[in-house]
Protein backbone atom coordinates (compact mmCIF):
# COMPACT_ATOMS: atom_id res chain seq x y z
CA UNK A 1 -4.26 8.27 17.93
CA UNK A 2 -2.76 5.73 15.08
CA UNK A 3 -3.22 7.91 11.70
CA UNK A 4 -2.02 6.53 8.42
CA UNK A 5 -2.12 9.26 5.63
CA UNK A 6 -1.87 8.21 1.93
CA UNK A 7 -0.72 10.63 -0.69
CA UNK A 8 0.79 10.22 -4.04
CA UNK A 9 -2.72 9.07 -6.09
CA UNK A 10 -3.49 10.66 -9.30
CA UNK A 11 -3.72 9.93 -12.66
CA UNK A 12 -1.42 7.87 -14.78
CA UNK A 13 -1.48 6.57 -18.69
CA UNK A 14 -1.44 2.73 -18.75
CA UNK A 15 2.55 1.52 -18.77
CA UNK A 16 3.24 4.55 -16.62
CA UNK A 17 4.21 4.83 -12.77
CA UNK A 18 3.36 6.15 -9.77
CA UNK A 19 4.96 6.22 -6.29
CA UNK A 20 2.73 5.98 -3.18
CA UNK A 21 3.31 6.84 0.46
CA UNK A 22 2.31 6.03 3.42
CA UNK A 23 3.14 8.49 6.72
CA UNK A 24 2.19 6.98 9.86
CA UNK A 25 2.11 7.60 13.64
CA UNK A 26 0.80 6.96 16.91
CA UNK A 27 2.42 3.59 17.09
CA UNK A 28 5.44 2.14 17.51
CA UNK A 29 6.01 1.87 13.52
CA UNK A 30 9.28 -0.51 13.14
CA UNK A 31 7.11 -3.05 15.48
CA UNK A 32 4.17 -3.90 12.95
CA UNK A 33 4.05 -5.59 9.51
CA UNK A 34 1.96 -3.20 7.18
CA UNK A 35 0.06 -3.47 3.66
CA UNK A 36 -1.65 -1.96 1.08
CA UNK A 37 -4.89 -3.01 -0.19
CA UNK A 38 -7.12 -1.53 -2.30
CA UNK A 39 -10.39 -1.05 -3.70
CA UNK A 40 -11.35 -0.72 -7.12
CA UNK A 41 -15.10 0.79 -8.38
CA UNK A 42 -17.32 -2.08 -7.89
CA UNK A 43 -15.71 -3.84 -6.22
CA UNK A 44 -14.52 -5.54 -2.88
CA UNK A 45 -11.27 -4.78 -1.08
CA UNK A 46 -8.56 -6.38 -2.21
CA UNK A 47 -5.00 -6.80 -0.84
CA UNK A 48 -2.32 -5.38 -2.50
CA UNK A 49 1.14 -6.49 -0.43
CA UNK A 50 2.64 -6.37 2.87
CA UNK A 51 6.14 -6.41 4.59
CA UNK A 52 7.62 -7.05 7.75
CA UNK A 53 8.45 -5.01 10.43
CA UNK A 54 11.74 -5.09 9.63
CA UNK A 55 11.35 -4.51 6.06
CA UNK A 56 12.03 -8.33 4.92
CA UNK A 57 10.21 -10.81 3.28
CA UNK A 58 7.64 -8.34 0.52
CA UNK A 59 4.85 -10.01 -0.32
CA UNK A 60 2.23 -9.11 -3.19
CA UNK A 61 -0.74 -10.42 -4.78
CA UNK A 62 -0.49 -12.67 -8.13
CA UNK A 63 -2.35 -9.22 -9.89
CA UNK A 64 1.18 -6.55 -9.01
CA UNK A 65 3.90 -9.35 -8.76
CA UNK A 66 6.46 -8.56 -10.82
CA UNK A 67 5.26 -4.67 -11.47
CA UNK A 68 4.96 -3.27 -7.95
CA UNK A 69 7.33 -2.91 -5.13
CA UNK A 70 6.88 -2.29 -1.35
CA UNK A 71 9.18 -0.70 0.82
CA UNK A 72 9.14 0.99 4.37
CA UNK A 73 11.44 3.52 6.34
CA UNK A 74 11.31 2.66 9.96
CA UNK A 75 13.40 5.75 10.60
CA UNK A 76 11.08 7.57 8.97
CA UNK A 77 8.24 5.71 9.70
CA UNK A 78 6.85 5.22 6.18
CA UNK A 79 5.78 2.51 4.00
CA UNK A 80 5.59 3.15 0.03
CA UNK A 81 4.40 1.46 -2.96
CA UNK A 82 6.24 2.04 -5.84
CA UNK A 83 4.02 0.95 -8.79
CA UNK A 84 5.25 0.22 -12.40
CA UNK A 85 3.37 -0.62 -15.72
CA UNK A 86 0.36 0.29 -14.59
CA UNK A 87 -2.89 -1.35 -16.07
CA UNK A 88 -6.50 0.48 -16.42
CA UNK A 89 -7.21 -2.71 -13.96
CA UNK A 90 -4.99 -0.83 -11.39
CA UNK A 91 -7.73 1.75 -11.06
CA UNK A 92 -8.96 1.59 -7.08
CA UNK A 93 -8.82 3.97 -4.19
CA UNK A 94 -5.31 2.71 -2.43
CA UNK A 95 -5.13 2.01 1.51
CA UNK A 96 -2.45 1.79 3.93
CA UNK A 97 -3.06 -0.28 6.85
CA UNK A 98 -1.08 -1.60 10.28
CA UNK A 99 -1.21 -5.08 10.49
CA UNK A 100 -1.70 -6.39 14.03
CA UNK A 101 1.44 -8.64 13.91
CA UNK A 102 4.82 -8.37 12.87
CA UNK A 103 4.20 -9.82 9.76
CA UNK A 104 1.47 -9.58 7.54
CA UNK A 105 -1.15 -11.70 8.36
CA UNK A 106 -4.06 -10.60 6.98
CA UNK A 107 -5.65 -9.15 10.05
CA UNK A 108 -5.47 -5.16 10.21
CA UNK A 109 -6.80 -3.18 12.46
CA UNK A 110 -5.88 0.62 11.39
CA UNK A 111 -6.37 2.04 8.44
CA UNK A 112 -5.85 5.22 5.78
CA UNK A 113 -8.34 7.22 4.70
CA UNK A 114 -6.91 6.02 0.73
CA UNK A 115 -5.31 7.74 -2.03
CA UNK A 116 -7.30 7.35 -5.30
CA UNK A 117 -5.61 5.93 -8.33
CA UNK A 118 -6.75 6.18 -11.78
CA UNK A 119 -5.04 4.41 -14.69
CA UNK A 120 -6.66 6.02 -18.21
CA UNK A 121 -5.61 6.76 -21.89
């Protein structure tokens, strides 16, 4: 019954931008922290950020700090990535996921079926 769909992947020039979304449903959105993680070609999943249920407190791994921004509409009950100066590095298939607890923790238990990204010249 949860579904998360990704969608706004494609291909971007290195320094560019792209926006992601995230629509979700079967839950009770405005209740759970979610993230993004992703996955880049060989390699393991890495985690991207997370935010609160309530849309406080963003958090972000040391790789997007600074160039990447998080955001959710409970109202709407969608969570975007907004992601800026993009690096060839940034290549990875992109995931949305619920996180079990308000906040994110680290532990998710539902997630997207991805949105592929691919940074190139």
């Amino acid at each position: 019954q949860v579904q998360l769909v990704e969608s706004g992947g494609g291909l971007a020039q290195p320094g560019g931008s792209l926006r992601l979304s995230c629509a979700a449903s079967g839950f009770t959105f405005s209740r759970y922290a979610m993230s993004w993680a992703r996955q880049a070609p060989g390699k393991g999943l890495e985690w991207v950020s997370g935010i609160y249920s309530d849309g406080r407190t963003p958090e972000y791994a040391d790789s997007v700090k600074g160039r990447f921004t998080i955001s959710r509409d409970n109202a709407k009950n969608m969570v975007y990535l907004q992601m800026n100066s993009l690096k060839p590095e940034d290549t990875a298939l992109y995931y949305c996921a619920k996180d079990v607890h308000l906040r994110p923790a680290g532990a998710m238990d539902y997630w997207g079926k991805g949105t592929l990204v691919t940074v190139s010249s």
